[in-house]
Protein backbone atom coordinates (compact mmCIF):
# COMPACT_ATOMS: atom_id res chain seq x y z
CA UNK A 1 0.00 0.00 0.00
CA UNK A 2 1.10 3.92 -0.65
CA UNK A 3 -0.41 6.49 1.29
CA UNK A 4 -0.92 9.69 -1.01
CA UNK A 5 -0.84 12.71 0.25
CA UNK A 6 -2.30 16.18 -1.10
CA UNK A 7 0.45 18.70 -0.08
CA UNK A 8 -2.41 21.55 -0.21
CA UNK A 9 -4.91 19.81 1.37
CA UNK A 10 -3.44 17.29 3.80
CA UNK A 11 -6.38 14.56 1.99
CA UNK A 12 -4.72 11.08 2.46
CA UNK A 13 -5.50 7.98 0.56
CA UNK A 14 -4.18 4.51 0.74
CA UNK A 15 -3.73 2.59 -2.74
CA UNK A 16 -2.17 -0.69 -3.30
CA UNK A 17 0.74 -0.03 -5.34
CA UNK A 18 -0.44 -2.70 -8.22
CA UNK A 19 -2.74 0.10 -9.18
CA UNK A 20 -0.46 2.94 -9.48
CA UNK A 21 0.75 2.62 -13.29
CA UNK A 22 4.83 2.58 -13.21
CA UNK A 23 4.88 5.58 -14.97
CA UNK A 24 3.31 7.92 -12.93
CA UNK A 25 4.23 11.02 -12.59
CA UNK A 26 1.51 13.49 -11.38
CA UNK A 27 -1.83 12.76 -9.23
CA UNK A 28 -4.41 14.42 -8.83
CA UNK A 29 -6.54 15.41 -5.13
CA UNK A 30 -10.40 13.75 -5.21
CA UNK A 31 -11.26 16.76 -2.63
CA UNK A 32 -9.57 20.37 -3.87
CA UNK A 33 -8.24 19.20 -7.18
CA UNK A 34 -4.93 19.94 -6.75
CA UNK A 35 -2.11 18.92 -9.03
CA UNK A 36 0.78 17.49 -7.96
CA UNK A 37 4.20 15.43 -8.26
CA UNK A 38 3.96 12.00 -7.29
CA UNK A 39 7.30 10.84 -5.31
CA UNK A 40 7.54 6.88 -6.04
CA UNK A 41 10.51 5.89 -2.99
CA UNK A 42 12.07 2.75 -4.07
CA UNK A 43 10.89 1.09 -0.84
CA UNK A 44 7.50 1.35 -2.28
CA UNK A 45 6.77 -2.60 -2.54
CA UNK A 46 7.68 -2.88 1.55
CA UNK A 47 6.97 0.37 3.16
CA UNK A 48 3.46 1.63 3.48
CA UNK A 49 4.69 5.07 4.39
CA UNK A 50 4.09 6.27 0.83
CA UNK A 51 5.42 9.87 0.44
CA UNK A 52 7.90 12.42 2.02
CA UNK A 53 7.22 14.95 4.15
CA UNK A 54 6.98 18.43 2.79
CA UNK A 55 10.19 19.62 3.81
CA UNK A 56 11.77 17.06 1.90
CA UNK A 57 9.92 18.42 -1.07
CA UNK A 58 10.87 21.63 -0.87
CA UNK A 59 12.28 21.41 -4.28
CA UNK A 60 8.91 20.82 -5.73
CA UNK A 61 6.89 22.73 -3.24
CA UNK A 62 9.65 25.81 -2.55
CA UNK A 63 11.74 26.66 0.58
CA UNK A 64 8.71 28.10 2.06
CA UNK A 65 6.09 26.29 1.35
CA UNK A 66 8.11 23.02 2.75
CA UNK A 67 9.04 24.90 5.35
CA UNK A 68 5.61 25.82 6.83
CA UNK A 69 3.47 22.99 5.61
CA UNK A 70 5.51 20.53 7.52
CA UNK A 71 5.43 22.64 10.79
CA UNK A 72 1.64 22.64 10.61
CA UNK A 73 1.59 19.09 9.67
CA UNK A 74 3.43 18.75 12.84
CA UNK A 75 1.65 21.01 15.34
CA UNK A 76 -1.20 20.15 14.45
CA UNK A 77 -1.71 16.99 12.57
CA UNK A 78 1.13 14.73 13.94
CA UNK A 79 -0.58 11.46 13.54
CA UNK A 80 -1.21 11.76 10.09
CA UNK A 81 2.07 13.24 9.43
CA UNK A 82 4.44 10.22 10.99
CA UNK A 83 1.68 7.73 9.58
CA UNK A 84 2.16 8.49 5.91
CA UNK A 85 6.08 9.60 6.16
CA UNK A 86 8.54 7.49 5.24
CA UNK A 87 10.71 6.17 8.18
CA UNK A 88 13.85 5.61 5.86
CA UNK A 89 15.97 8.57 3.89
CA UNK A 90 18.76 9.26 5.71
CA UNK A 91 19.79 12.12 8.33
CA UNK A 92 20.54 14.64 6.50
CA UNK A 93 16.84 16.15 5.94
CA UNK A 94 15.38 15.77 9.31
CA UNK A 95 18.74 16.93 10.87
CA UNK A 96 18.76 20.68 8.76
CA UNK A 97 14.89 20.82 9.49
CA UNK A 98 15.46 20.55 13.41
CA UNK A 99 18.51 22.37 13.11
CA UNK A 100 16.70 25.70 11.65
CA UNK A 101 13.47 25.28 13.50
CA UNK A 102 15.33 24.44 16.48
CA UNK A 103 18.02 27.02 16.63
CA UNK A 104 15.76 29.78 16.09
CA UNK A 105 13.35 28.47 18.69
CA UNK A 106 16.22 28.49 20.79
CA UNK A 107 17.56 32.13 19.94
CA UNK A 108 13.97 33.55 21.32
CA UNK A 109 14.40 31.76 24.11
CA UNK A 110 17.65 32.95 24.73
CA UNK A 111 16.31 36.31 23.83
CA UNK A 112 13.59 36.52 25.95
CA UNK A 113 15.93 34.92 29.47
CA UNK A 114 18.06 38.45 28.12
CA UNK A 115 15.02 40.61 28.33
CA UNK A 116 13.84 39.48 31.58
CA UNK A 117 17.30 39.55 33.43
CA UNK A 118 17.93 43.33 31.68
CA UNK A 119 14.44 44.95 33.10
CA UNK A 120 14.56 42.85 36.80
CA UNK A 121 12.12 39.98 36.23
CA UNK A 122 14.20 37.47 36.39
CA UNK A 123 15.94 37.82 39.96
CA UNK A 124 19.36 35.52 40.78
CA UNK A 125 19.12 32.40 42.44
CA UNK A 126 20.34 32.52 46.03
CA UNK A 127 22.60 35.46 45.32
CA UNK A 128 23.92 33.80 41.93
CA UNK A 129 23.61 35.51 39.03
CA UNK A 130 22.73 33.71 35.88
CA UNK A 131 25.12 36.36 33.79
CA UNK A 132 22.07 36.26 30.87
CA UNK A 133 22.01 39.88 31.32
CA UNK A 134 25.71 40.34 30.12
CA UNK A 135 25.32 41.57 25.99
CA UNK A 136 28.45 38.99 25.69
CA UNK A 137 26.98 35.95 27.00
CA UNK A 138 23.50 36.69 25.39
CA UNK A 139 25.37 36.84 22.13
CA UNK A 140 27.82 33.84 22.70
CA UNK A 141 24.36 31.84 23.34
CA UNK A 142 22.97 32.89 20.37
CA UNK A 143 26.15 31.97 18.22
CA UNK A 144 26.28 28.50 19.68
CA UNK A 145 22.63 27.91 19.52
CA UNK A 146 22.64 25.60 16.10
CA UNK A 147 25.93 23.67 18.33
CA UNK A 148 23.22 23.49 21.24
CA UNK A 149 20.27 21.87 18.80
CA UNK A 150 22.44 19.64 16.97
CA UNK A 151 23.63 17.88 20.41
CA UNK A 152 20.10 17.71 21.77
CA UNK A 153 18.68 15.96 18.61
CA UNK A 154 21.69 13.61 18.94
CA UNK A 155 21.25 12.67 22.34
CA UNK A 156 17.51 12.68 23.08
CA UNK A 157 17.23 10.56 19.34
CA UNK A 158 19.85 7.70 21.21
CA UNK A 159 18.35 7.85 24.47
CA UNK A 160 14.53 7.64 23.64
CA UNK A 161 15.66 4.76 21.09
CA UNK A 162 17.39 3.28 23.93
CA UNK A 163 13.96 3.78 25.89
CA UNK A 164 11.85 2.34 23.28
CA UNK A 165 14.08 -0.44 22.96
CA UNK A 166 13.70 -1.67 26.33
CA UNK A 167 10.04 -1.50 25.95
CA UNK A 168 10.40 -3.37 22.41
CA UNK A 169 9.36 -0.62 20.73
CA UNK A 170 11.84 0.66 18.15
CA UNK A 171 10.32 -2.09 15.58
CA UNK A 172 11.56 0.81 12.43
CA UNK A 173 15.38 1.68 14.07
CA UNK A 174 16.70 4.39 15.23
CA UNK A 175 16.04 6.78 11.93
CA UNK A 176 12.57 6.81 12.67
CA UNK A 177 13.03 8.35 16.02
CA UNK A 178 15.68 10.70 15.00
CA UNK A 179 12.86 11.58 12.36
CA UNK A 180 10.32 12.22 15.10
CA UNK A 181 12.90 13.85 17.18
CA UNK A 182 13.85 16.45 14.70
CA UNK A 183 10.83 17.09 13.01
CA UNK A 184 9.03 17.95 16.55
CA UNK A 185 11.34 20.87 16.72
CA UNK A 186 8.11 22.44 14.57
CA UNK A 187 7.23 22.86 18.46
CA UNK A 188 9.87 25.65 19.14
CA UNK A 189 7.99 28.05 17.04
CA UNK A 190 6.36 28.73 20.47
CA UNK A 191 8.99 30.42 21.68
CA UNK A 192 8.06 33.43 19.92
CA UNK A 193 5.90 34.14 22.84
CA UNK A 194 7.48 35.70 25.93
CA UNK A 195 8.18 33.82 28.73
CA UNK A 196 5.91 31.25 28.25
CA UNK A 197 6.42 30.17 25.30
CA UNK A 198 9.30 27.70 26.21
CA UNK A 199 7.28 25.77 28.19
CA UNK A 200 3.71 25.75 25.65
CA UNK A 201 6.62 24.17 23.81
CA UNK A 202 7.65 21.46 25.89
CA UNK A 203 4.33 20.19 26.49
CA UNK A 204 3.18 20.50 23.13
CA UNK A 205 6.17 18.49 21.86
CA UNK A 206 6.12 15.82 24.60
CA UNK A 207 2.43 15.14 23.41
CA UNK A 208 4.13 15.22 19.33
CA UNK A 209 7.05 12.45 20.54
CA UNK A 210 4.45 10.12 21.37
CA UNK A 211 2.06 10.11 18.97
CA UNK A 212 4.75 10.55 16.39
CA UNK A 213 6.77 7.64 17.55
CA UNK A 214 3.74 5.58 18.05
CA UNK A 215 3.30 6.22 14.92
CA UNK A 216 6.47 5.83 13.06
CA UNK A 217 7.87 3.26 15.32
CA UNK A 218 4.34 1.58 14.65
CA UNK A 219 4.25 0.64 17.98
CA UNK A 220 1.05 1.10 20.64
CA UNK A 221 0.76 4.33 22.79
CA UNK A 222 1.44 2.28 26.01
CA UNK A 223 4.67 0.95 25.02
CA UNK A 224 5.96 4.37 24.22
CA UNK A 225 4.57 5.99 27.32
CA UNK A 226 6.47 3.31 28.87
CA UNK A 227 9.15 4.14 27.71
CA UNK A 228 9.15 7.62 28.88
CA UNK A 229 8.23 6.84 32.70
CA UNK A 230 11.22 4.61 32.79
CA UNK A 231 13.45 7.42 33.80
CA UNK A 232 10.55 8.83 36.31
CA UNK A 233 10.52 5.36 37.98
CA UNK A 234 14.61 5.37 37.82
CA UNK A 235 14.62 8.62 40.37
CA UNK A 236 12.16 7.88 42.72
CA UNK A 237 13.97 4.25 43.02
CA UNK A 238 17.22 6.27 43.24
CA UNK A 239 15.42 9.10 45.66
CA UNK A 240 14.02 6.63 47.41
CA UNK A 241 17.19 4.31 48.41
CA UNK A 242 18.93 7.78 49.39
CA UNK A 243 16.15 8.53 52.17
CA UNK A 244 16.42 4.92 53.34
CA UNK A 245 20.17 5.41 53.65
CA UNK A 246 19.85 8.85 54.93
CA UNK A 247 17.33 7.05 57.87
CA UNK A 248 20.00 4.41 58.29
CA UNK A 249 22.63 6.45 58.57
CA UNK A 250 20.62 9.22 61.30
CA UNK A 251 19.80 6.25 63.51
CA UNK A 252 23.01 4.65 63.39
C-alpha cells in the first residue's frame, strides 16, 4: 500500500501499489483538485509510508512552502504526518529541518531569558547571578545555539531509542526516532511568545514524541509511554534508596 498525500490539502489515501501505473508522474486530489508530483521511494513494494514529508519536497513545493506545511503538519496533525512519512531517507533532511526550527526556537528563548534579566524579572538564584544579562553571553548563546540543537537531537534521538528499545518498541530503528525527534522541533515556534512560550513548547512536543513515535515506530501508545516513565521510575527508586540510607545512617 502507498499512502498519497495532497500537499495543499493534507487529503490522504491509501492505494495498493499494483494500481499505481509505473509511470506515474503526477496525481491528482479527489477533494480540492490539486495537481501534484507523485514521489515513487524505491521502498514502495515494503513500506506503506508512501510519500515524504513536505520539507523534503521543498524542491517541488519551494523553501517556504516546505518549510511551513511541515510545521503545521506537525503542530497540528502529527498522527497523520508520521503515519504516511517514510521512516527511511537518511539524516541529512530531518537533521537541517530541526537544526533551523530548532536554533531559532532556541535564539527567542535565549532572547527573551536576556530581556527578563535586563528589566529585573528574572531575579538571581540565592545570590547567583545567571550572567544572561551580560550583551556577551546573550550573544555567545545565540552563536552556539545551532551547536546546542544539533547535540540535543543527537542525544535525546539515542536515548529515547534506547527507551523504546527496552520496551520493544523501536520495531523501524533508530532513523525513525531521529525523524520524530527532529521534526518535533516544529514545536519551538512557540517560543516566539514571551516567557511562556518555552514551556507551551515542551508540552506540546512531549504530546508530538508520542504520537509521532507511536506512529512511526508503529508501535502502541502504552509501550511508548512506557518508555518515557522509565526514567521517572529510575529517580524515585534512586530518591528513594537515598532517604532509606539517609534514615540508616541518622539512627546509626
Amino acid at each position: 500500500m502507498v499512502v498519497i498525500t495532497c500537499p495543499q490539502c493534507n487529503y490522504s489515501r491509501s492505494i495498493p501499489v499494483e494500481r499505481i501505473p509505473p509511470r506515474t508522474r503526477w496525481v491528482r486530489c479527489p477533494r480540492c483538485g490539486t495537481r501534484f508530483e507523485f514521489v515513487r521511494s524505491e521502498g514502495d513494494q515494503e513500506d506503506k509510508k508512501g510519500i515524504a514529508i513536505p520539507w523534503e519536497r521543498r524542491a517541488q513545493l519551494g523553501l517556504w512552502k516546505g518549510l511551513t506545511r511541515t510545521m503545521r503538519g506537525v503542530l497540528f496533525s502529527p498522527k497523520r504526518t508520521f503515519s504516511s512519512t517514510p521512516v527511511t531517507g537518511g539524516w541529512r533532511e530531518p537533521l537541517a529541518f530541526g537544526l533551523l526550527v530548532g536554533s531559532l526556537g532556541s535564539m527567542f528563548t535565549f532572547f527573551w531569558e536576556f530581556m527578563a534579566e535586563s528589566i529585573g524579572i528574572l531575579k538571581p538564584l540565592w545570590g547567583v547571578s545567571t550572567s544572561m544579562s551580560s550583551p556577551l553571553v546573550f550573544l555567545i548563546l545565540m552563536f552556539l545555539s545551532p551547536l546546542f540543537v544539533t547535540v540535543y537531537l543527537l542525544i535525546s534521538s539515542v536515548i529515547i531509542h534506547v527507551l523504546l528499545l527496552l520496551v520493544r518498541g523501536g520495531t523501524n530503528g533508530f532513523g525513525a526516532t531521529f525523524r520524530v525527534v527532529s521534526y518535533s522541533q516544529a514545536t519551538a515556534v512557540w517560543s516566539v511568545i514571551p516567557f511562556l512560550g518555552g514551556a507551551i513548547g515542551w508540552m506540546w512536543r512531549s504530546i508530538v514524541y508520542i504520537i509521532g513515535l507511536k506512529e512511526a515506530q508503529e508501535t502502541s501508545y502504552t509501550r511508548v509511554i512506557l518508555a518515557f516513565s522509565i526514567p521517572f521510575a529510575l529517580l524515585i527508586v534512586l530518591i528513594s534508596g537515598l532517604l532509606v540510607f539517609v534514615m540508616r545512617f541518622i539512627h546509626i
